[in-house]
PDB file of N, CA and C in Angstrom:
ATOM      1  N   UNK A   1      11.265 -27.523  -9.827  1.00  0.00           N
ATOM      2  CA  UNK A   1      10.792 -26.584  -8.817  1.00  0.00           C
ATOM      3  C   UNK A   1       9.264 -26.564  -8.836  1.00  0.00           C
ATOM      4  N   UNK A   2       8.780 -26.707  -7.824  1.00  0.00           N
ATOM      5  CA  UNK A   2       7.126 -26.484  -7.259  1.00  0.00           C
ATOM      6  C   UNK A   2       6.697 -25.600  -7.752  1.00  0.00           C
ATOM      7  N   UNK A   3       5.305 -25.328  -8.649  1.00  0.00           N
ATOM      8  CA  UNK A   3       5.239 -23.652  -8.225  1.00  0.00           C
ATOM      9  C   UNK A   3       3.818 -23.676  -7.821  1.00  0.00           C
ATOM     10  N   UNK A   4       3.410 -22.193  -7.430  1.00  0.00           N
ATOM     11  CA  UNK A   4       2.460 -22.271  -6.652  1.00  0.00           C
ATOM     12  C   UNK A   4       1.265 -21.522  -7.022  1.00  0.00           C
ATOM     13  N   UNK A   5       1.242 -21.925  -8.539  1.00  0.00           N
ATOM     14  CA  UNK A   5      -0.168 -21.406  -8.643  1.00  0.00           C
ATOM     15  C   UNK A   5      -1.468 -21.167  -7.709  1.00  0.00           C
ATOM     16  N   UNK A   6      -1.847 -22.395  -7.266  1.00  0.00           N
ATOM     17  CA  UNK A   6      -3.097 -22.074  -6.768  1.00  0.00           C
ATOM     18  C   UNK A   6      -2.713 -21.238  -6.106  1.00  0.00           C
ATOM     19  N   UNK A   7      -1.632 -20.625  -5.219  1.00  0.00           N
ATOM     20  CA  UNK A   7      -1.966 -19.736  -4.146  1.00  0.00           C
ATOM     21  C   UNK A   7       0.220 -20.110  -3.621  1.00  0.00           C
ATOM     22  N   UNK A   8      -0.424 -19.276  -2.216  1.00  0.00           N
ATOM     23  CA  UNK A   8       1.045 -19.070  -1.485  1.00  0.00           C
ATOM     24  C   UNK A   8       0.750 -19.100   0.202  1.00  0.00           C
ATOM     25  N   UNK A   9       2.061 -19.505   0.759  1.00  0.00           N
ATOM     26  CA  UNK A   9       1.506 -20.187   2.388  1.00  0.00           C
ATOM     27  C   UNK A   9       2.329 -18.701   2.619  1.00  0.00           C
ATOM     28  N   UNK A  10       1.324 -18.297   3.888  1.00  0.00           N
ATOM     29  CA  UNK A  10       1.691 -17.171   4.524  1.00  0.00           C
ATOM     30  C   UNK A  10       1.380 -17.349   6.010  1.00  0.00           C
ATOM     31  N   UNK A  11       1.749 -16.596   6.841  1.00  0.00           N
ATOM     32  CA  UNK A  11       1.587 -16.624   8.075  1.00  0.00           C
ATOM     33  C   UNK A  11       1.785 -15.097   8.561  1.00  0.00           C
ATOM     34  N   UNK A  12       0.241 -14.991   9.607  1.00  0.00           N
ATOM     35  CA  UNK A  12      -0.114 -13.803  10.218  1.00  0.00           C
ATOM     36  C   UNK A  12       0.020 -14.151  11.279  1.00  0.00           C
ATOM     37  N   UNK A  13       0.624 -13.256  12.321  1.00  0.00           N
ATOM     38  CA  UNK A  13       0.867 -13.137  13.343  1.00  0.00           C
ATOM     39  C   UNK A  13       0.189 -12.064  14.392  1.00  0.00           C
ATOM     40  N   UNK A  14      -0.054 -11.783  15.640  1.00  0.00           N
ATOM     41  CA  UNK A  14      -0.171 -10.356  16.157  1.00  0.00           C
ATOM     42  C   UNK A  14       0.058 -11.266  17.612  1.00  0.00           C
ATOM     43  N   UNK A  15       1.085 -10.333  18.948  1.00  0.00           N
ATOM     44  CA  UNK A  15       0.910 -10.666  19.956  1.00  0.00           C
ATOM     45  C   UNK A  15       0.967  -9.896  20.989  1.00  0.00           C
ATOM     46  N   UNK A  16       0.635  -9.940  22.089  1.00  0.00           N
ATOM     47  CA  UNK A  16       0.097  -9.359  23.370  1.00  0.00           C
ATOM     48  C   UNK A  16       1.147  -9.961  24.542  1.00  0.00           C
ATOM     49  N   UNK A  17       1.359  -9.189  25.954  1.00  0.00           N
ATOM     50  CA  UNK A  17       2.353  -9.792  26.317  1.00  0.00           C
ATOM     51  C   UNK A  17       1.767 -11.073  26.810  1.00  0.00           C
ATOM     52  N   UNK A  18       0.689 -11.093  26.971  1.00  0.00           N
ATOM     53  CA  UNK A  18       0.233 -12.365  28.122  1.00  0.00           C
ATOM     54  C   UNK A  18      -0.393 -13.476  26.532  1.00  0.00           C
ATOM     55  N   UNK A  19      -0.617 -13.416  25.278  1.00  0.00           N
ATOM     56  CA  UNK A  19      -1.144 -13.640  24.293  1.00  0.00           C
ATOM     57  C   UNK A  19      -0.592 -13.911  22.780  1.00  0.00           C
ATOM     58  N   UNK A  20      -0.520 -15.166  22.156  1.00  0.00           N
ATOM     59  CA  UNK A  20       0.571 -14.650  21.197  1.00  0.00           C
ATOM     60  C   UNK A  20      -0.352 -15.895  20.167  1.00  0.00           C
ATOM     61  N   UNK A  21      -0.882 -15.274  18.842  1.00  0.00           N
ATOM     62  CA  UNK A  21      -1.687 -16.530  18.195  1.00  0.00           C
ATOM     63  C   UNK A  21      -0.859 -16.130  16.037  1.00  0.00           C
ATOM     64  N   UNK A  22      -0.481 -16.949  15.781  1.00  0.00           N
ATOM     65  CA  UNK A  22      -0.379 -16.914  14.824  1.00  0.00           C
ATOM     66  C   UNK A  22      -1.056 -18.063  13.908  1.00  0.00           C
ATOM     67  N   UNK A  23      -1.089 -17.710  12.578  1.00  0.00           N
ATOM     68  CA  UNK A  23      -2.569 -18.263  11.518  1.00  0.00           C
ATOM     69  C   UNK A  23      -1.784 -18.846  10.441  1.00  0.00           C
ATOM     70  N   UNK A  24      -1.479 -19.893  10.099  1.00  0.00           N
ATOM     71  CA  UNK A  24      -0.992 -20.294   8.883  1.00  0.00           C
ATOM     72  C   UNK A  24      -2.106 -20.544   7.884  1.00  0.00           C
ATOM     73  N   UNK A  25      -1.917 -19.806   6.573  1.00  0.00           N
ATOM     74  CA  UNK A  25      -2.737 -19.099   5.633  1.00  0.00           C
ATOM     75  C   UNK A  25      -2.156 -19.755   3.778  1.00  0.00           C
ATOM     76  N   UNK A  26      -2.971 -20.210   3.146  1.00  0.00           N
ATOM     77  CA  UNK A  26      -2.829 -20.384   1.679  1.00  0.00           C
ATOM     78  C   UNK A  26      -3.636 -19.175   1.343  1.00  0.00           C
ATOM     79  N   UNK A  27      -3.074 -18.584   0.334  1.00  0.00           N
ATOM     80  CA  UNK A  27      -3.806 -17.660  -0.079  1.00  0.00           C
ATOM     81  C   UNK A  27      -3.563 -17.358  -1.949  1.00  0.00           C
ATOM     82  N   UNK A  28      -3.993 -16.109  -2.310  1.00  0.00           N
ATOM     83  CA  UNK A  28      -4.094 -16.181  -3.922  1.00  0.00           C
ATOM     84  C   UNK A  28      -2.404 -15.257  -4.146  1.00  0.00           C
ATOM     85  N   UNK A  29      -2.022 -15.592  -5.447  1.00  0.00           N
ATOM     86  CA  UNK A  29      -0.436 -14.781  -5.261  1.00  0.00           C
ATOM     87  C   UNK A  29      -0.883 -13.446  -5.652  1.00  0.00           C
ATOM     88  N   UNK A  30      -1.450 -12.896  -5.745  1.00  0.00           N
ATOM     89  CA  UNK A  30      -1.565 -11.155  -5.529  1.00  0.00           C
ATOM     90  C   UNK A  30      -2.334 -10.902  -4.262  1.00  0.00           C
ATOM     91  N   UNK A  31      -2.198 -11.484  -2.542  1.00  0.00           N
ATOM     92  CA  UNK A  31      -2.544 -10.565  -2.120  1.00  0.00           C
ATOM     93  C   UNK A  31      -1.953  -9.876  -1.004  1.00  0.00           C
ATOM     94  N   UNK A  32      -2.968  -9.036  -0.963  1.00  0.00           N
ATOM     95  CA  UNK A  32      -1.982  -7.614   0.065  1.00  0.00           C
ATOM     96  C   UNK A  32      -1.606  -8.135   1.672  1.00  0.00           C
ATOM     97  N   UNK A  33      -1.096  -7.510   1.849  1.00  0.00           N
ATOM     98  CA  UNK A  33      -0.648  -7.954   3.908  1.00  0.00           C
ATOM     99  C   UNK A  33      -1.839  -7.510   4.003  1.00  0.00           C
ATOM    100  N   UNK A  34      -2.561  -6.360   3.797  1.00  0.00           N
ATOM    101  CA  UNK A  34      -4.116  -5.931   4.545  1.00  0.00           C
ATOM    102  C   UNK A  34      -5.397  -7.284   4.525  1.00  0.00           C
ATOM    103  N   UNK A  35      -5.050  -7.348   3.591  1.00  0.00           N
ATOM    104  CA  UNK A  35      -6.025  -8.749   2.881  1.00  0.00           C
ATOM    105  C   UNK A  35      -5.547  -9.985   3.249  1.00  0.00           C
ATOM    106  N   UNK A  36      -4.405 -10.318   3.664  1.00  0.00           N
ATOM    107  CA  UNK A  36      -4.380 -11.645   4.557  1.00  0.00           C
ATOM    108  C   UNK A  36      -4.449 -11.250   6.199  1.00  0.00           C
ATOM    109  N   UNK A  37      -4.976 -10.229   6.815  1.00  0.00           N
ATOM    110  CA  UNK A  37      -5.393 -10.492   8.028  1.00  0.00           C
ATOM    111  C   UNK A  37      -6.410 -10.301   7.789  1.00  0.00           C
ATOM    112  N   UNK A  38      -6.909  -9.755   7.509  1.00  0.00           N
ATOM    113  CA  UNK A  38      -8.627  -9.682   6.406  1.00  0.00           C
ATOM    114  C   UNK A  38      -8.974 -11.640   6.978  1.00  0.00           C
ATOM    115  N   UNK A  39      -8.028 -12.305   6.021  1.00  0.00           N
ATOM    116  CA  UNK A  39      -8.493 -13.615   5.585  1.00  0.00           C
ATOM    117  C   UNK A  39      -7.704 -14.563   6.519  1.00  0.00           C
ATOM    118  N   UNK A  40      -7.280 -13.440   7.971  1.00  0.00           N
ATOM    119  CA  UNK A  40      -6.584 -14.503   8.799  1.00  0.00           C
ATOM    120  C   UNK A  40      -7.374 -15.086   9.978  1.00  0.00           C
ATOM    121  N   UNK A  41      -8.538 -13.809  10.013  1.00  0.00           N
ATOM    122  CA  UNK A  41      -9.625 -13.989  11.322  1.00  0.00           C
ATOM    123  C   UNK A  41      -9.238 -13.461  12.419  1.00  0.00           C
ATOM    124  N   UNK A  42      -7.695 -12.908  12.443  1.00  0.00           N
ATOM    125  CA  UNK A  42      -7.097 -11.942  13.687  1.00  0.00           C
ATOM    126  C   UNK A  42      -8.162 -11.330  14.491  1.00  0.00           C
ATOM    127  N   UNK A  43      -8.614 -10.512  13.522  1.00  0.00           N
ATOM    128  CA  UNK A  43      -9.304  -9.351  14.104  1.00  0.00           C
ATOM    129  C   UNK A  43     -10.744 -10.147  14.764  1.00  0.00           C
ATOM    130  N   UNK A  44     -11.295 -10.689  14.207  1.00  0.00           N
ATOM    131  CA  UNK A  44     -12.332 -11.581  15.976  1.00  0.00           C
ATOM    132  C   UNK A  44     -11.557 -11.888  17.114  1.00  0.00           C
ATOM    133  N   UNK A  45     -10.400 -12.230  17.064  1.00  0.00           N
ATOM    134  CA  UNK A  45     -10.129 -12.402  17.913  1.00  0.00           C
ATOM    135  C   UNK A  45      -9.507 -11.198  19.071  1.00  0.00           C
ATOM    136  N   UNK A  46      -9.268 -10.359  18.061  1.00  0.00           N
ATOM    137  CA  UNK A  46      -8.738  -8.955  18.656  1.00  0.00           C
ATOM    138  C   UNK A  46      -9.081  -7.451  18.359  1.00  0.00           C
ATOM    139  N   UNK A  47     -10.229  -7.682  18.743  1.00  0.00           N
ATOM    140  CA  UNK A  47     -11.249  -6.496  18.227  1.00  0.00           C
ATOM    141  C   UNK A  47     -10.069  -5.082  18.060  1.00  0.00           C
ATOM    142  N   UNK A  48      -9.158  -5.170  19.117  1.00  0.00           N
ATOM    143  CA  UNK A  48      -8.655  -3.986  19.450  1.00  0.00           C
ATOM    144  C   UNK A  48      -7.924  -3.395  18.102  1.00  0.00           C
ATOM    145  N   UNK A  49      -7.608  -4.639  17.156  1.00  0.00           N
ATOM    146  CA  UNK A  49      -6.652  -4.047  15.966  1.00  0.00           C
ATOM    147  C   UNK A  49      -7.383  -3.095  15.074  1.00  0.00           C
ATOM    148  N   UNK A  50      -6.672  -2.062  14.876  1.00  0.00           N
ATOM    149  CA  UNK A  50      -7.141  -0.981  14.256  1.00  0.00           C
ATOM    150  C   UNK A  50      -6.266  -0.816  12.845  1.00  0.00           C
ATOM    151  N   UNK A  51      -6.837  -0.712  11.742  1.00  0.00           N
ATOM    152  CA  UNK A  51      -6.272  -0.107  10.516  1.00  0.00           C
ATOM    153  C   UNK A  51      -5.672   0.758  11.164  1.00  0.00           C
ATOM    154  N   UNK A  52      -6.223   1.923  11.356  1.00  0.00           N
ATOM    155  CA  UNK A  52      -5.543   3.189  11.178  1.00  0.00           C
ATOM    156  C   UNK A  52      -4.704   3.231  12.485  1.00  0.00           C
ATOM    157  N   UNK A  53      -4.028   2.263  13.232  1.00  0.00           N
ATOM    158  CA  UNK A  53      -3.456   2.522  14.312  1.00  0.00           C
ATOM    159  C   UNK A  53      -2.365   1.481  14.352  1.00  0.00           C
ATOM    160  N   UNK A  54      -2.513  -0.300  14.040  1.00  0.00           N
ATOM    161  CA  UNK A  54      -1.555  -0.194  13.525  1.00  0.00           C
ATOM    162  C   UNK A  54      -0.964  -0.886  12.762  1.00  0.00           C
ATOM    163  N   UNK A  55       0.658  -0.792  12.743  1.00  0.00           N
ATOM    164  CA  UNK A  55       1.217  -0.943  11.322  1.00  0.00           C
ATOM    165  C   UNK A  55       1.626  -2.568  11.273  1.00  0.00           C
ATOM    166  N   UNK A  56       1.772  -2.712  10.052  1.00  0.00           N
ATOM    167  CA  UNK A  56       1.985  -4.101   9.382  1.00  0.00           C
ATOM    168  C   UNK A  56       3.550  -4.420   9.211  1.00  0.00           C
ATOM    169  N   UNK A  57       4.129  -5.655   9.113  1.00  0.00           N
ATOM    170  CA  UNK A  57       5.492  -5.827   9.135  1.00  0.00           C
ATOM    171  C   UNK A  57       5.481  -7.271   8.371  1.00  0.00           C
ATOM    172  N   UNK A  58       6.549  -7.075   7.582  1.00  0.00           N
ATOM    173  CA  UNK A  58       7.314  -8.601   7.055  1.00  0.00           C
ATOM    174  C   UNK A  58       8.196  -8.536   7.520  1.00  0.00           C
ATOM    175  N   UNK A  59       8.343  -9.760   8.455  1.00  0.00           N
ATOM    176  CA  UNK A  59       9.349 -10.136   9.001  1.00  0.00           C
ATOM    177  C   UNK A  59      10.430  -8.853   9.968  1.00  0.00           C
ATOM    178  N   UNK A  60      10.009  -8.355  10.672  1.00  0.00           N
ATOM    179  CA  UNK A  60      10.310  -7.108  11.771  1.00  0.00           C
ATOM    180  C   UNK A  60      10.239  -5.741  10.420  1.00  0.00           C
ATOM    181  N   UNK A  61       9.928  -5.790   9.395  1.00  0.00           N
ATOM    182  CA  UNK A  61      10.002  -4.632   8.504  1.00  0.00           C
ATOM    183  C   UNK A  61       8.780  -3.892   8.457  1.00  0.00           C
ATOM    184  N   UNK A  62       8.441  -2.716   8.674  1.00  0.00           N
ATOM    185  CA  UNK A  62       7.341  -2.705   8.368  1.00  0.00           C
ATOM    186  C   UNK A  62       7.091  -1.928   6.653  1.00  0.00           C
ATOM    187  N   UNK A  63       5.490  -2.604   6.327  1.00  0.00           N
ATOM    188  CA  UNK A  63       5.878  -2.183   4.959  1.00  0.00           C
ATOM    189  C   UNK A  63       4.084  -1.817   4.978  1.00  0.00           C
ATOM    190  N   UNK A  64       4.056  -1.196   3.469  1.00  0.00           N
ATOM    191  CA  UNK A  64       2.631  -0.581   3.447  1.00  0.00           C
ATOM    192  C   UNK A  64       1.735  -1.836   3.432  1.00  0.00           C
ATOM    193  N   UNK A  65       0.062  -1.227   3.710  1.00  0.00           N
ATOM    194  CA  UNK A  65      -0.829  -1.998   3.442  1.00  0.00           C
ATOM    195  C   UNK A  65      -1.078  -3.077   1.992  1.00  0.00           C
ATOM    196  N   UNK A  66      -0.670  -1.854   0.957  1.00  0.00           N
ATOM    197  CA  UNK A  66      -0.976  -2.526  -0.108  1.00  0.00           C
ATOM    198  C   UNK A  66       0.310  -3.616  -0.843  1.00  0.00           C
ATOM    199  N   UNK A  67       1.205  -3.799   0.610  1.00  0.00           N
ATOM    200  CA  UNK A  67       2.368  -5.143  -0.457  1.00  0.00           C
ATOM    201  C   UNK A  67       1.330  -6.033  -0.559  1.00  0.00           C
ATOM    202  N   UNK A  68       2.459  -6.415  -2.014  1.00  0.00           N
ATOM    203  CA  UNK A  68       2.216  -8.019  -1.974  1.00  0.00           C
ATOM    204  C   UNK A  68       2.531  -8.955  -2.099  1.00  0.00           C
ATOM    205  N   UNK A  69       2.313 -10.110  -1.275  1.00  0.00           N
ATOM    206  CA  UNK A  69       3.056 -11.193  -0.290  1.00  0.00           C
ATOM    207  C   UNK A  69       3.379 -12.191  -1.574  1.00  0.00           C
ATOM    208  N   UNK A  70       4.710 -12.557  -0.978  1.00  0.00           N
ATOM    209  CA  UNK A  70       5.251 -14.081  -1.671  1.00  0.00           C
ATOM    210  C   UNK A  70       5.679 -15.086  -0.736  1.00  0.00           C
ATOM    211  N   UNK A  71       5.580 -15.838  -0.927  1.00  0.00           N
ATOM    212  CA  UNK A  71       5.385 -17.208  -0.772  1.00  0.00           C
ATOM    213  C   UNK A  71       6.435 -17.400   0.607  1.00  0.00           C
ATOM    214  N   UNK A  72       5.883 -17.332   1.751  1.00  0.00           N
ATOM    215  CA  UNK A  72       6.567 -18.083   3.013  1.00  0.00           C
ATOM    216  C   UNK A  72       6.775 -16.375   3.682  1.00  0.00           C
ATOM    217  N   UNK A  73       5.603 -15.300   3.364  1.00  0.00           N
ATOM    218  CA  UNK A  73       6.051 -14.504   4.027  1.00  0.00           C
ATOM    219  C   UNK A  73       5.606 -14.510   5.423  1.00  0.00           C
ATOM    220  N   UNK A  74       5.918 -13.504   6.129  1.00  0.00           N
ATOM    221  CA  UNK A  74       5.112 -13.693   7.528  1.00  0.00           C
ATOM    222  C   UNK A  74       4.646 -12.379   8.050  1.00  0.00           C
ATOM    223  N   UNK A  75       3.779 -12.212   7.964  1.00  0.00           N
ATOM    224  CA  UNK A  75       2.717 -10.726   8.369  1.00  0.00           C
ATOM    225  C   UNK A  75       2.718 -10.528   9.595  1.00  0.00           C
ATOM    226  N   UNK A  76       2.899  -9.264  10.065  1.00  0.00           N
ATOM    227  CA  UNK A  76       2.856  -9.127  12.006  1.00  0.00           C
ATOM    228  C   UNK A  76       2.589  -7.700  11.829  1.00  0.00           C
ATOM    229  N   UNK A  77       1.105  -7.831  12.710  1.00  0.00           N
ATOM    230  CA  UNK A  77       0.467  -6.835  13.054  1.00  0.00           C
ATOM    231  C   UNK A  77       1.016  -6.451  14.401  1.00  0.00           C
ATOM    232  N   UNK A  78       1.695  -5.002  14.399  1.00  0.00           N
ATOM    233  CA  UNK A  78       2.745  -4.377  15.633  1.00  0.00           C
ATOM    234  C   UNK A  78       1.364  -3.387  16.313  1.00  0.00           C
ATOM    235  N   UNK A  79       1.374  -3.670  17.829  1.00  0.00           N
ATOM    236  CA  UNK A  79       0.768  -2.821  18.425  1.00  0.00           C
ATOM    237  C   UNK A  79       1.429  -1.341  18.459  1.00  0.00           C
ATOM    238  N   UNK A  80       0.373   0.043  18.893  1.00  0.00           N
ATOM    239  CA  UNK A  80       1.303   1.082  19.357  1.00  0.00           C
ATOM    240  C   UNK A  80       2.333   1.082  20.498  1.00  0.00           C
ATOM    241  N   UNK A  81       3.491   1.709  20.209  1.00  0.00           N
ATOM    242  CA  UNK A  81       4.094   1.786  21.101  1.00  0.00           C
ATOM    243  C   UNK A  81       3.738   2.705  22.341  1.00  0.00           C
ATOM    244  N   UNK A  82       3.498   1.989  23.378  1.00  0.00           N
ATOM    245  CA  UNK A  82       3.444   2.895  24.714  1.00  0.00           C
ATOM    246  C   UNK A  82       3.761   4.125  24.945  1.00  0.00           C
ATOM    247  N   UNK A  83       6.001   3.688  24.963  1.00  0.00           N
ATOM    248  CA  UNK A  83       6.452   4.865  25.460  1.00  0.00           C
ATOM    249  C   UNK A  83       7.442   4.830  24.318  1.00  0.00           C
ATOM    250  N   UNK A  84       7.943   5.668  23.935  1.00  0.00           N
ATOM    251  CA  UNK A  84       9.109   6.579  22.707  1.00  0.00           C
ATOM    252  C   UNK A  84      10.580   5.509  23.373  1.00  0.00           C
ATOM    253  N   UNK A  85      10.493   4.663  22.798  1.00  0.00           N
ATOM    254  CA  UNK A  85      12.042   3.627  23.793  1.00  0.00           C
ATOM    255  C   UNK A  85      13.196   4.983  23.388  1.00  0.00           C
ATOM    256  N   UNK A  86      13.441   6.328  22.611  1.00  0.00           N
ATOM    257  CA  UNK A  86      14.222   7.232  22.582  1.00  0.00           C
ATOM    258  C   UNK A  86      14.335   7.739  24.259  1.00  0.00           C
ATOM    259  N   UNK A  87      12.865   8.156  24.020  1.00  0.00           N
ATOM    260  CA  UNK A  87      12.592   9.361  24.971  1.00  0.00           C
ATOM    261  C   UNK A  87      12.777   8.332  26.829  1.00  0.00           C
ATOM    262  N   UNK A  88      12.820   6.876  26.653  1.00  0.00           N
ATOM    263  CA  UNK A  88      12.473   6.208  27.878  1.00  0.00           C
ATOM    264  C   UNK A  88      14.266   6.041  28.271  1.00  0.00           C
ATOM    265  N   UNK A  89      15.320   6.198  27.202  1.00  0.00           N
ATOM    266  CA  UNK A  89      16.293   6.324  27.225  1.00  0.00           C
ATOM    267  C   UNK A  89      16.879   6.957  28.253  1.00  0.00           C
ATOM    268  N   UNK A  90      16.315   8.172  27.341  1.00  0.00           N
ATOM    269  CA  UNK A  90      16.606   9.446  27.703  1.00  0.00           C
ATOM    270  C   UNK A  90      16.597   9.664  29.264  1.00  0.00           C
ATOM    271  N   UNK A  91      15.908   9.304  29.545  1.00  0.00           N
ATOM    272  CA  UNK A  91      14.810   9.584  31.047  1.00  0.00           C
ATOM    273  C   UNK A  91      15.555   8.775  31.738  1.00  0.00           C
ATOM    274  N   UNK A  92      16.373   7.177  31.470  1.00  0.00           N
ATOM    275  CA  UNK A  92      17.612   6.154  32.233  1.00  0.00           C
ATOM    276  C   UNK A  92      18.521   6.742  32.303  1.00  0.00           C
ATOM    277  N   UNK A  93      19.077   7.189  31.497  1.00  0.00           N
ATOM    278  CA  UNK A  93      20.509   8.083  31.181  1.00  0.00           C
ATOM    279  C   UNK A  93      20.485   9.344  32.376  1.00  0.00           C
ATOM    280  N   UNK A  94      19.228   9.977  32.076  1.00  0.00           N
ATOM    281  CA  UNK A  94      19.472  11.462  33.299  1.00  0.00           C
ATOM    282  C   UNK A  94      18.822  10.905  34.586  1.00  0.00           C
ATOM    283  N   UNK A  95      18.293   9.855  34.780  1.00  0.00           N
ATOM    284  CA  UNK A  95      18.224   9.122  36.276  1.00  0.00           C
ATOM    285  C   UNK A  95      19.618   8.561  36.628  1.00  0.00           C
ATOM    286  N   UNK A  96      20.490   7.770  35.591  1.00  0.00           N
ATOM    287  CA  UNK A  96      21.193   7.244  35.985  1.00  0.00           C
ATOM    288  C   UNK A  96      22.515   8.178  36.375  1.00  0.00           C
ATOM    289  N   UNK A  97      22.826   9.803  35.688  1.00  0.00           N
ATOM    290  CA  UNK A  97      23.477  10.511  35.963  1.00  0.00           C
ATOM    291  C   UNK A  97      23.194  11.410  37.233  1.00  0.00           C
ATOM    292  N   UNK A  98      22.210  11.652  37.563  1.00  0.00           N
ATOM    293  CA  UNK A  98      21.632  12.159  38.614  1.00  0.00           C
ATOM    294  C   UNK A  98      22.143  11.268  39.780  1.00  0.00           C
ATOM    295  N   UNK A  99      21.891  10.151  40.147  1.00  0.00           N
ATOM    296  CA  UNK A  99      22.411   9.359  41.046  1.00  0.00           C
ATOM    297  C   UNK A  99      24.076   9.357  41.012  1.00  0.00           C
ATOM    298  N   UNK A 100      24.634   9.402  39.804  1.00  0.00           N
ATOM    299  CA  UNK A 100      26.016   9.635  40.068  1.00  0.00           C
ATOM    300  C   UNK A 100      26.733  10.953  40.454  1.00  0.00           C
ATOM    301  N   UNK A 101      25.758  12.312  40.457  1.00  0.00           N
ATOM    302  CA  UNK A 101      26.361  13.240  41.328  1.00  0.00           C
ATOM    303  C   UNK A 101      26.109  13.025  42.405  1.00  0.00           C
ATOM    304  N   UNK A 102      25.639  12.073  43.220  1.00  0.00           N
ATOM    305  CA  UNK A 102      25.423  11.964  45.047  1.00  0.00           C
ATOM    306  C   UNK A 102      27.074  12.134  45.528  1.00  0.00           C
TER     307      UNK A 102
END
């Protein structure tokens, strides 16, 4: 079995609907999801990403800033959500019942 001292292949992701760029990344084996978009260059390209706005994911999970990544993970920076997909439900359901008392 390989191992991977020098480091570990990761891949950062973030996408937009019209926009979608992901970064394949060697990096050191202790570091954080924060620290490989740090070291992915995302953020030149997308000024808009905000720490404090938003959240980080392995693989559709989202997990804190400070994990840390093993080997073939894949980092995805999730924009805010627009609208509450509960509350947009909600709002189909009593449109769609409304039309059925006509």
């Amino acid at each position: 079995m390989e191992t991977h001292e020098q480091g570990i292949d990761i891949e950062v992701v973030y996408a937009l609907p019209q926009r979608q760029v992901l970064k394949r990344l060697r990096v050191g084996p202790q570091t954080t999801a924060e620290q490989a978009v740090e070291l992915s260059g995302i953020r030149s390209l997308f000024p808009e990403i905000d720490h404090s706005v938003n959240k980080l994911g392995i693989f559709g999970k989202v997990v804190n800033r400070d994990t840390v990544l093993r080997d073939l993970d894949r980092v995805e920076i999730y924009r805010p959500l627009i609208n509450d997909p509960k509350e947009s439900r909600r709002r189909r359901a009593e449109k769609f019942r409304n039309t059925q008392k006509r």
